[in-house]
PDB file of N, CA and C in Angstrom:
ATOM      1  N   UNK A   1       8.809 -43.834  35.471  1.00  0.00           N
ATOM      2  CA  UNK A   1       9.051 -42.994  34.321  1.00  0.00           C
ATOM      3  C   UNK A   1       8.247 -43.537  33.149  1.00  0.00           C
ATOM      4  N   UNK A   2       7.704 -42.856  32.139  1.00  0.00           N
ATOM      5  CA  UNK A   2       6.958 -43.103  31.432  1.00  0.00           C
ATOM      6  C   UNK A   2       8.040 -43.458  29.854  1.00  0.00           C
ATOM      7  N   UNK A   3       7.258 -44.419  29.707  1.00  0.00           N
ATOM      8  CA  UNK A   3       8.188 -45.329  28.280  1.00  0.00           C
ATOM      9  C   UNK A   3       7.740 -44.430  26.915  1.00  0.00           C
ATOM     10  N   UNK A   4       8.668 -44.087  25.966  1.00  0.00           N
ATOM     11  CA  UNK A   4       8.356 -43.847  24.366  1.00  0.00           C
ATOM     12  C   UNK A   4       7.491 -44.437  23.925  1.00  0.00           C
ATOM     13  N   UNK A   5       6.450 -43.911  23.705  1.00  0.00           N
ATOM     14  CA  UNK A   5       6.138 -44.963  22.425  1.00  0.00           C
ATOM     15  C   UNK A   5       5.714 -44.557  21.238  1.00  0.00           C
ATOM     16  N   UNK A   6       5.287 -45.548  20.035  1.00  0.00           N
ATOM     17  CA  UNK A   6       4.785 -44.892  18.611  1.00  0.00           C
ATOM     18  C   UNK A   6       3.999 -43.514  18.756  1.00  0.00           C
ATOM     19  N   UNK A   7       2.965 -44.216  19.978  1.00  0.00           N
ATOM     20  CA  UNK A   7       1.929 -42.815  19.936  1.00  0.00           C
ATOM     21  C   UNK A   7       2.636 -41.352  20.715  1.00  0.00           C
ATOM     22  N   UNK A   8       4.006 -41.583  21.443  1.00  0.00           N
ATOM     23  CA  UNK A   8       4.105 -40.037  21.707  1.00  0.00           C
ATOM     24  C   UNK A   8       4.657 -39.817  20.378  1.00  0.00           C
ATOM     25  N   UNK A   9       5.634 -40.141  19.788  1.00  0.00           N
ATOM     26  CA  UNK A   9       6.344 -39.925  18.432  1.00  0.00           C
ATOM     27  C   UNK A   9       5.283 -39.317  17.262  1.00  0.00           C
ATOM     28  N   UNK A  10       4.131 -39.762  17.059  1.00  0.00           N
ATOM     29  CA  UNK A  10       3.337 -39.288  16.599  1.00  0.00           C
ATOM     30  C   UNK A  10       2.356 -38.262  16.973  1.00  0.00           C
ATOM     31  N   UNK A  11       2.496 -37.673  18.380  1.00  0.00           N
ATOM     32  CA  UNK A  11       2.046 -36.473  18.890  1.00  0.00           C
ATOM     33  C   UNK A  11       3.005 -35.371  18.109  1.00  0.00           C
ATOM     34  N   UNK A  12       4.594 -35.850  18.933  1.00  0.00           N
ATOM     35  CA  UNK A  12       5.908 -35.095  18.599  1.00  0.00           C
ATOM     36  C   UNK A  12       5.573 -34.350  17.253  1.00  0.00           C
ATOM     37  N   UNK A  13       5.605 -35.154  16.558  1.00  0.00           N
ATOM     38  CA  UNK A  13       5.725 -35.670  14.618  1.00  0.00           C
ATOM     39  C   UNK A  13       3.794 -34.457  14.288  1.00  0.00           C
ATOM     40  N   UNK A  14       2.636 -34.481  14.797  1.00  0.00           N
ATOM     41  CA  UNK A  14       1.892 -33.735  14.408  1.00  0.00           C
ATOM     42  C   UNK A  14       1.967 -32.747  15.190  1.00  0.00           C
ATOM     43  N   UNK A  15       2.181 -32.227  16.133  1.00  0.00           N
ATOM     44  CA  UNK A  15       2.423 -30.960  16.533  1.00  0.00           C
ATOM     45  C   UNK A  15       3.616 -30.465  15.624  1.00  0.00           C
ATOM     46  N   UNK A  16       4.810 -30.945  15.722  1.00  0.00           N
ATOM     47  CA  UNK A  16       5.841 -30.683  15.296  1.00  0.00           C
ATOM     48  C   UNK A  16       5.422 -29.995  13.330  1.00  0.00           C
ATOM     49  N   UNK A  17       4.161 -30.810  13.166  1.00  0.00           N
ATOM     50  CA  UNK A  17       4.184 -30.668  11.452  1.00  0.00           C
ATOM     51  C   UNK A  17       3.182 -28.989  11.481  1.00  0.00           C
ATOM     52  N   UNK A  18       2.009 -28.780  12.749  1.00  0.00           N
ATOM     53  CA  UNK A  18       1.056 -27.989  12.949  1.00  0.00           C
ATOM     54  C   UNK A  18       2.092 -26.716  13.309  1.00  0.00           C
ATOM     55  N   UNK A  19       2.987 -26.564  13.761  1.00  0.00           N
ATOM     56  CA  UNK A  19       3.687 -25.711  14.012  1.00  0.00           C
ATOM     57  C   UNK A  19       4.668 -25.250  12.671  1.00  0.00           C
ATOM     58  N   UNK A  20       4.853 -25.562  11.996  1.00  0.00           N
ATOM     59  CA  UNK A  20       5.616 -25.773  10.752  1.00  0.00           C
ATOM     60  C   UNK A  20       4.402 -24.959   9.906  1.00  0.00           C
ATOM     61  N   UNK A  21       2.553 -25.933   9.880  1.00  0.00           N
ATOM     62  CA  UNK A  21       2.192 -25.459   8.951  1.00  0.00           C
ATOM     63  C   UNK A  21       1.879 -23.775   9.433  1.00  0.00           C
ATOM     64  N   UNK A  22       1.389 -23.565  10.550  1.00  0.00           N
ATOM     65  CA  UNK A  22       1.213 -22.462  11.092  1.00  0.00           C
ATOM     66  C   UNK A  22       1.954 -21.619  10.852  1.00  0.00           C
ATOM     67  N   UNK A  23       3.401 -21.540  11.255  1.00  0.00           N
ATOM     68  CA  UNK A  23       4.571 -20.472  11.701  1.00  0.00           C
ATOM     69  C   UNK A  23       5.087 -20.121  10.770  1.00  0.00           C
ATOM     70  N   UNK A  24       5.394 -21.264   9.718  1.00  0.00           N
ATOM     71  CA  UNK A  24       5.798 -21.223   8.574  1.00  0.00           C
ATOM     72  C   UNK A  24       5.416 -20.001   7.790  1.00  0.00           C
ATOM     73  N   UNK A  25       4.077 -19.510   7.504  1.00  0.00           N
ATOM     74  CA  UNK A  25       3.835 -18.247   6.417  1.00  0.00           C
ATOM     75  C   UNK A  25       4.665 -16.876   7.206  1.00  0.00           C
ATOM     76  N   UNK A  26       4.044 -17.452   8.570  1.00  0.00           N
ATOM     77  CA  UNK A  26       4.606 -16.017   9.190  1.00  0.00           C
ATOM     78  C   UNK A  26       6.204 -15.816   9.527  1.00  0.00           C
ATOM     79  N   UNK A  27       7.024 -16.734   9.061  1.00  0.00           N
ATOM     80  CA  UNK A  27       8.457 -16.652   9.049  1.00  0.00           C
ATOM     81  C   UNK A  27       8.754 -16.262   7.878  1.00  0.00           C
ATOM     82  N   UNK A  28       8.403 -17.037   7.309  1.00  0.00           N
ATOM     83  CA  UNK A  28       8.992 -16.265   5.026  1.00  0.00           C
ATOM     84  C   UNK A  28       8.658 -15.248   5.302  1.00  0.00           C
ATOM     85  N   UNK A  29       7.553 -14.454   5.446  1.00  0.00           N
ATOM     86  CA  UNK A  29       6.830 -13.262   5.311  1.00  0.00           C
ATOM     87  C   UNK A  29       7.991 -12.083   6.309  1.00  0.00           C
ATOM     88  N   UNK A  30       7.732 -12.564   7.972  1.00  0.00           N
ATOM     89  CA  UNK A  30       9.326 -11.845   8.734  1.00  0.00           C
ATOM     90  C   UNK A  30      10.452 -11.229   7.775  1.00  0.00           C
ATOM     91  N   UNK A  31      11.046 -12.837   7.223  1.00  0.00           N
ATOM     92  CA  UNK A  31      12.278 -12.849   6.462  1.00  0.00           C
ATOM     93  C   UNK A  31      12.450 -11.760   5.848  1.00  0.00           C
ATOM     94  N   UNK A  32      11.286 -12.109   4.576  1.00  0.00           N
ATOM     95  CA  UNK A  32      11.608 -10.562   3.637  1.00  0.00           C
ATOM     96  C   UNK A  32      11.346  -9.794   3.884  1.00  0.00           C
ATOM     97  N   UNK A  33      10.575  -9.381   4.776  1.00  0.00           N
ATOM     98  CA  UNK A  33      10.499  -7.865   5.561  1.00  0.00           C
ATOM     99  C   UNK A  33      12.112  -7.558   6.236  1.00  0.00           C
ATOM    100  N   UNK A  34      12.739  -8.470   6.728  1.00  0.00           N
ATOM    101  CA  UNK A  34      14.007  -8.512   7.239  1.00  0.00           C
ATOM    102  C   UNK A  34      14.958  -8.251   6.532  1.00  0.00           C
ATOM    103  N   UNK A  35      14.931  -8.666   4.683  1.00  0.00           N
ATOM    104  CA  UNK A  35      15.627  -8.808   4.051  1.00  0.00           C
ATOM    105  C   UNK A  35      15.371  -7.393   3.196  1.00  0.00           C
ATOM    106  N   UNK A  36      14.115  -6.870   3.480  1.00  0.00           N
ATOM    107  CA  UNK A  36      14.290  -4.958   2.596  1.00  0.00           C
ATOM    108  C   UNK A  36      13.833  -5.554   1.647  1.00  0.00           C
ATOM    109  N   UNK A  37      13.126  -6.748   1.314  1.00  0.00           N
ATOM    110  CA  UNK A  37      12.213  -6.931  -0.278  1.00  0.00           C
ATOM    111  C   UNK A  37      10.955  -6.029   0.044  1.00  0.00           C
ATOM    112  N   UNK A  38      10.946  -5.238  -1.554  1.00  0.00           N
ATOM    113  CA  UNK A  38       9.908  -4.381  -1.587  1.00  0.00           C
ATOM    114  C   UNK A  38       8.557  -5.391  -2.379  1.00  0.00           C
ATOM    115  N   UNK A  39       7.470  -5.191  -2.240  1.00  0.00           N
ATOM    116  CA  UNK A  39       6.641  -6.138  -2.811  1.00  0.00           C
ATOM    117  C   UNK A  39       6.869  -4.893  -4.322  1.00  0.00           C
ATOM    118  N   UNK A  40       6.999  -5.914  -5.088  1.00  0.00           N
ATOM    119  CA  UNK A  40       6.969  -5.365  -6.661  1.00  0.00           C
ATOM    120  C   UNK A  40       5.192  -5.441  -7.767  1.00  0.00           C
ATOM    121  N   UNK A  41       4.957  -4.593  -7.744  1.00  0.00           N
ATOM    122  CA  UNK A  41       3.469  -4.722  -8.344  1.00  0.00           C
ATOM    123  C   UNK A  41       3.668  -5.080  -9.657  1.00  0.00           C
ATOM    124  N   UNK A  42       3.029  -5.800 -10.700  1.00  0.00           N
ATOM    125  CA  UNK A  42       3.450  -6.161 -11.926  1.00  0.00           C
ATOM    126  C   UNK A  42       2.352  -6.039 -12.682  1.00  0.00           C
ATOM    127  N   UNK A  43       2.749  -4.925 -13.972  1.00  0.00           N
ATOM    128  CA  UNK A  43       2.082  -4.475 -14.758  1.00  0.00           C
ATOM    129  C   UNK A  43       0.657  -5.569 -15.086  1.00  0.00           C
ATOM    130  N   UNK A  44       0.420  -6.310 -14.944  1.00  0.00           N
ATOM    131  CA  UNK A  44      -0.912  -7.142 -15.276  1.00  0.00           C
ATOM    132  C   UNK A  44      -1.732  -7.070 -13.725  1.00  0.00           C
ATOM    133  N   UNK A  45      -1.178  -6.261 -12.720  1.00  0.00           N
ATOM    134  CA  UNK A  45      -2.109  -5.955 -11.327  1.00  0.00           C
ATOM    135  C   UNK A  45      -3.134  -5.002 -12.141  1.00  0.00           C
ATOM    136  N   UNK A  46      -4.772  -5.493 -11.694  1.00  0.00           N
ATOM    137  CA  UNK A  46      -5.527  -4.529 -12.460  1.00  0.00           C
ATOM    138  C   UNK A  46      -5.797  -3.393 -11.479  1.00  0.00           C
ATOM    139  N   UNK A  47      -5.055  -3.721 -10.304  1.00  0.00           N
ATOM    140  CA  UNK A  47      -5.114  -2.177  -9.234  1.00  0.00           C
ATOM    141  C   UNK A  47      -4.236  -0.865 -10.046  1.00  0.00           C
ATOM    142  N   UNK A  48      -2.707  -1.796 -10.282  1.00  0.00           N
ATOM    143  CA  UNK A  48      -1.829  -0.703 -11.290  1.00  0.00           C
ATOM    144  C   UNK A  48      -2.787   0.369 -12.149  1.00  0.00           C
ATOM    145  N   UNK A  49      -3.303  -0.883 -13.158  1.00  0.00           N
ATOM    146  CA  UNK A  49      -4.364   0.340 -14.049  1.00  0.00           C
ATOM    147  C   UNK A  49      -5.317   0.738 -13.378  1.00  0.00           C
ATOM    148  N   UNK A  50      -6.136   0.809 -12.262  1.00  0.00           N
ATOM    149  CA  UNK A  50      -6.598   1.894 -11.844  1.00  0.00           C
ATOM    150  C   UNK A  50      -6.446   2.593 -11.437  1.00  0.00           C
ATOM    151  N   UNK A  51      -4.574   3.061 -10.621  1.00  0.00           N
ATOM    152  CA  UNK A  51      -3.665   3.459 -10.105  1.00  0.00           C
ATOM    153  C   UNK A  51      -3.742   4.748 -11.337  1.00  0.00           C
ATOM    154  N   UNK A  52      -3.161   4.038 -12.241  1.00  0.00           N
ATOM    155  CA  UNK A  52      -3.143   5.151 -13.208  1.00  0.00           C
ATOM    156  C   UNK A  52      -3.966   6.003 -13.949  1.00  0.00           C
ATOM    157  N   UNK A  53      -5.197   5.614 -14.660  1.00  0.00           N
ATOM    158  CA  UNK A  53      -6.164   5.875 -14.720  1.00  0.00           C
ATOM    159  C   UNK A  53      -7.078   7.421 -13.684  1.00  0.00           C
ATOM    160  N   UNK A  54      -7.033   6.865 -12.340  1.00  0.00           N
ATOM    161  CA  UNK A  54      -6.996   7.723 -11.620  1.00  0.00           C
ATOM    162  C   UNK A  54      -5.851   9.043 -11.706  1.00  0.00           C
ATOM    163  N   UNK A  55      -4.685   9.057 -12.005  1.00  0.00           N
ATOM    164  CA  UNK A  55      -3.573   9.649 -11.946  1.00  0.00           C
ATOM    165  C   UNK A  55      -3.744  10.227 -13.547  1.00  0.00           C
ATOM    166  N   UNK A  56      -4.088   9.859 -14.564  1.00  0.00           N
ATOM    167  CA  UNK A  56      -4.643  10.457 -15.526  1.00  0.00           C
ATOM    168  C   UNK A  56      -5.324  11.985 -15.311  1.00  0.00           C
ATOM    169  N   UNK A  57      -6.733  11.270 -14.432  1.00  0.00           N
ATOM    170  CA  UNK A  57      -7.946  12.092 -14.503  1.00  0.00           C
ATOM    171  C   UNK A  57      -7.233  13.500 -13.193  1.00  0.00           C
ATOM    172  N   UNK A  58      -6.547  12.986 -12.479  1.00  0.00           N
ATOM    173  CA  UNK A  58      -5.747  14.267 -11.881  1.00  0.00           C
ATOM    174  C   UNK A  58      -5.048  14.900 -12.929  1.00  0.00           C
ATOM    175  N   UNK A  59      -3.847  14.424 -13.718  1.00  0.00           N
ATOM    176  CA  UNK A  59      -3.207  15.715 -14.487  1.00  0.00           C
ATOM    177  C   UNK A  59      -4.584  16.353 -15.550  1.00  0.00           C
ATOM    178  N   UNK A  60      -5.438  15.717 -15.970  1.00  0.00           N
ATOM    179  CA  UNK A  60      -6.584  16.627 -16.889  1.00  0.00           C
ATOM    180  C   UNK A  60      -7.064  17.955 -15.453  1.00  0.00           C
ATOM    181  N   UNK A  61      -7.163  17.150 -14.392  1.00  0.00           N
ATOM    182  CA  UNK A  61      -7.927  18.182 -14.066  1.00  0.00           C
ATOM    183  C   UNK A  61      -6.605  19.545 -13.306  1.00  0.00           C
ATOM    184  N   UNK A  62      -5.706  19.116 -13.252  1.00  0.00           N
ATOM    185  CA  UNK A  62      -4.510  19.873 -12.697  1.00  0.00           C
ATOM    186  C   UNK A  62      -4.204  21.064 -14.012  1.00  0.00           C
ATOM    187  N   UNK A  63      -4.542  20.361 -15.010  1.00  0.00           N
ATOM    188  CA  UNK A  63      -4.219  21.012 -16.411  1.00  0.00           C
ATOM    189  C   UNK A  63      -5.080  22.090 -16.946  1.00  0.00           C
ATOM    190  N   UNK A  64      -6.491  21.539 -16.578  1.00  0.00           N
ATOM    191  CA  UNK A  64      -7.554  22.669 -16.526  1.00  0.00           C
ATOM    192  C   UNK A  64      -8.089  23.717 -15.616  1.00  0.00           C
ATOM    193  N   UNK A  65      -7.348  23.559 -14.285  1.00  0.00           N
ATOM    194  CA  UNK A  65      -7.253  24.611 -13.417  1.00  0.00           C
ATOM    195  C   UNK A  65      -6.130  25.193 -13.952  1.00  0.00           C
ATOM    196  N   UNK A  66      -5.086  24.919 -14.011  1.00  0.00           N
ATOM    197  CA  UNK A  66      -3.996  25.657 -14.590  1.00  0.00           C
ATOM    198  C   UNK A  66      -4.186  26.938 -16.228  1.00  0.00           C
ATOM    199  N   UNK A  67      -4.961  25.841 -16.919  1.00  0.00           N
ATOM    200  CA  UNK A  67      -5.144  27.037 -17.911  1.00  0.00           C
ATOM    201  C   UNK A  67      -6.348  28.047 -17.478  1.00  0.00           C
ATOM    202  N   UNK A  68      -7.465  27.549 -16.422  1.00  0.00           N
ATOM    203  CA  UNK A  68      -8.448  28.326 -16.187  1.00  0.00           C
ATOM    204  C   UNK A  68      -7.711  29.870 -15.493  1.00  0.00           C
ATOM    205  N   UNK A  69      -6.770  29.419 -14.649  1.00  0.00           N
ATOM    206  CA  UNK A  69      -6.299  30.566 -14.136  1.00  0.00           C
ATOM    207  C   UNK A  69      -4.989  31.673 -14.517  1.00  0.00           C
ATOM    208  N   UNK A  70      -4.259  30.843 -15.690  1.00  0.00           N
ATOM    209  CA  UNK A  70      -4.264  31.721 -16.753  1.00  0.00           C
ATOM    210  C   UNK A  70      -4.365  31.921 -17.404  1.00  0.00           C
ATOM    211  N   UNK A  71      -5.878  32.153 -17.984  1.00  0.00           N
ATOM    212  CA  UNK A  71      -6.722  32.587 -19.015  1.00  0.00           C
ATOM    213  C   UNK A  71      -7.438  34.128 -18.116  1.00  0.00           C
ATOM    214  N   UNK A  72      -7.323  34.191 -16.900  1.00  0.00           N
ATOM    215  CA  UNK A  72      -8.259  35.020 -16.353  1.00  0.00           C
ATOM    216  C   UNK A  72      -7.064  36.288 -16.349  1.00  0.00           C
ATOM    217  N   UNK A  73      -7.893  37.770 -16.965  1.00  0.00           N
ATOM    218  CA  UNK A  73      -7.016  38.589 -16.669  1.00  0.00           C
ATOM    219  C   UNK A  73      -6.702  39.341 -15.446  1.00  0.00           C
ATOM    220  N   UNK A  74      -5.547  40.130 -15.072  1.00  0.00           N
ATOM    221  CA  UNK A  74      -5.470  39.944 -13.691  1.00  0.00           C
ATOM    222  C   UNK A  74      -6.381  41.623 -13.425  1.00  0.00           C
ATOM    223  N   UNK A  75      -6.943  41.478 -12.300  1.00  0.00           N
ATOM    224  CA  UNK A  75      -7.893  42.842 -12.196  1.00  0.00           C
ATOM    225  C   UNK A  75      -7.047  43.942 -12.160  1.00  0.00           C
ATOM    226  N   UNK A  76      -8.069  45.121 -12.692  1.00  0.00           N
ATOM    227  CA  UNK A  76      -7.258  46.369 -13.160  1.00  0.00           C
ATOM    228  C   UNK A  76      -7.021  46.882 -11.897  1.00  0.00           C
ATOM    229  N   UNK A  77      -7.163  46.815 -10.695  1.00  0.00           N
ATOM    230  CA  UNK A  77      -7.615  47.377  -9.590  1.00  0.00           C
ATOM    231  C   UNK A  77      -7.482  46.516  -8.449  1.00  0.00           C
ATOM    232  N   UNK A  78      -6.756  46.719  -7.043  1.00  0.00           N
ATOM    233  CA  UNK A  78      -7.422  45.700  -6.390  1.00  0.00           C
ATOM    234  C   UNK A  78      -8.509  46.631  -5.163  1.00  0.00           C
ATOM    235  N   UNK A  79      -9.497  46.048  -5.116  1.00  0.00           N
ATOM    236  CA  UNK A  79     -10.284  46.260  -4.030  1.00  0.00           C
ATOM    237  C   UNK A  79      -9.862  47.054  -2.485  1.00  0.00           C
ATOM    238  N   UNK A  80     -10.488  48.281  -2.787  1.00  0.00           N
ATOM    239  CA  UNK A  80      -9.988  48.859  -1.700  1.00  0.00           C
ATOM    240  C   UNK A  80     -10.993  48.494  -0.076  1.00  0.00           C
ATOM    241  N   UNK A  81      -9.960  48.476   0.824  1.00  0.00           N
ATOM    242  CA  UNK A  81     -10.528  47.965   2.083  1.00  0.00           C
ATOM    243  C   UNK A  81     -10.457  48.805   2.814  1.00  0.00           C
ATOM    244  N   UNK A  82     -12.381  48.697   3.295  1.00  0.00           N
ATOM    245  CA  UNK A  82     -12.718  50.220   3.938  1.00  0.00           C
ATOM    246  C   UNK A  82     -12.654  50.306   5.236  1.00  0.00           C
ATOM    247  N   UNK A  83     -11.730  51.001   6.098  1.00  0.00           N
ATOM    248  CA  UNK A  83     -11.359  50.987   7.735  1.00  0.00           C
ATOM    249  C   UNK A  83     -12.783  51.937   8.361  1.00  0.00           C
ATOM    250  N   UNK A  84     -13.134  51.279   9.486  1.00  0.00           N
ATOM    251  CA  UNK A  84     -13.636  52.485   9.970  1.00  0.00           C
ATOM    252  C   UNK A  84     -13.288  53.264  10.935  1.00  0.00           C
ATOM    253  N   UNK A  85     -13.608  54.535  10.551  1.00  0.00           N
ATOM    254  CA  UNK A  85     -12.527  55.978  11.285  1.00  0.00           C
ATOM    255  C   UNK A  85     -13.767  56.047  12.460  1.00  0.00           C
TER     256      UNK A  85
END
């Protein structure tokens, strides 16, 4: 049978620490996925302000189709569609 020694203890002891450093992110990370934490974005993310920014330039342009189409009057007539007999 093979005897203990310092040097398996110190295999034990760095695997044991490589597995820790490894597994470790990917367990916290599990957790709060486990736990229903939403990642919270915080107003100094400079994605936020381009988030919005973008979301700006949609209501201008949501706003100017909207008045473009009622500004247009509605036709006196609609277009008659010609069958053929």
């Amino acid at each position: 049978m093979h005897d203990f020694t310092i040097f398996d203890l110190g295999g034990v002891v760095a695997v044991g620490w490589i597995l820790v450093k490894v597994l470790g992110p990917f367990a916290r990370a599990l957790a709060k996925r486990l736990e229903g934490g939403v990642p919270v974005a915080t107003a100094t993310d400079p994605e936020v302000h381009e988030l919005r920014e973008e979301l700006e330039q949609l209501h201008e342009r949501v706003d100017f189709l909207e008045r473009t189409i009622t500004s247009r009057p509605p036709p006196a007539e609609l277009p008659r569609v010609r069958t053929p007999v």
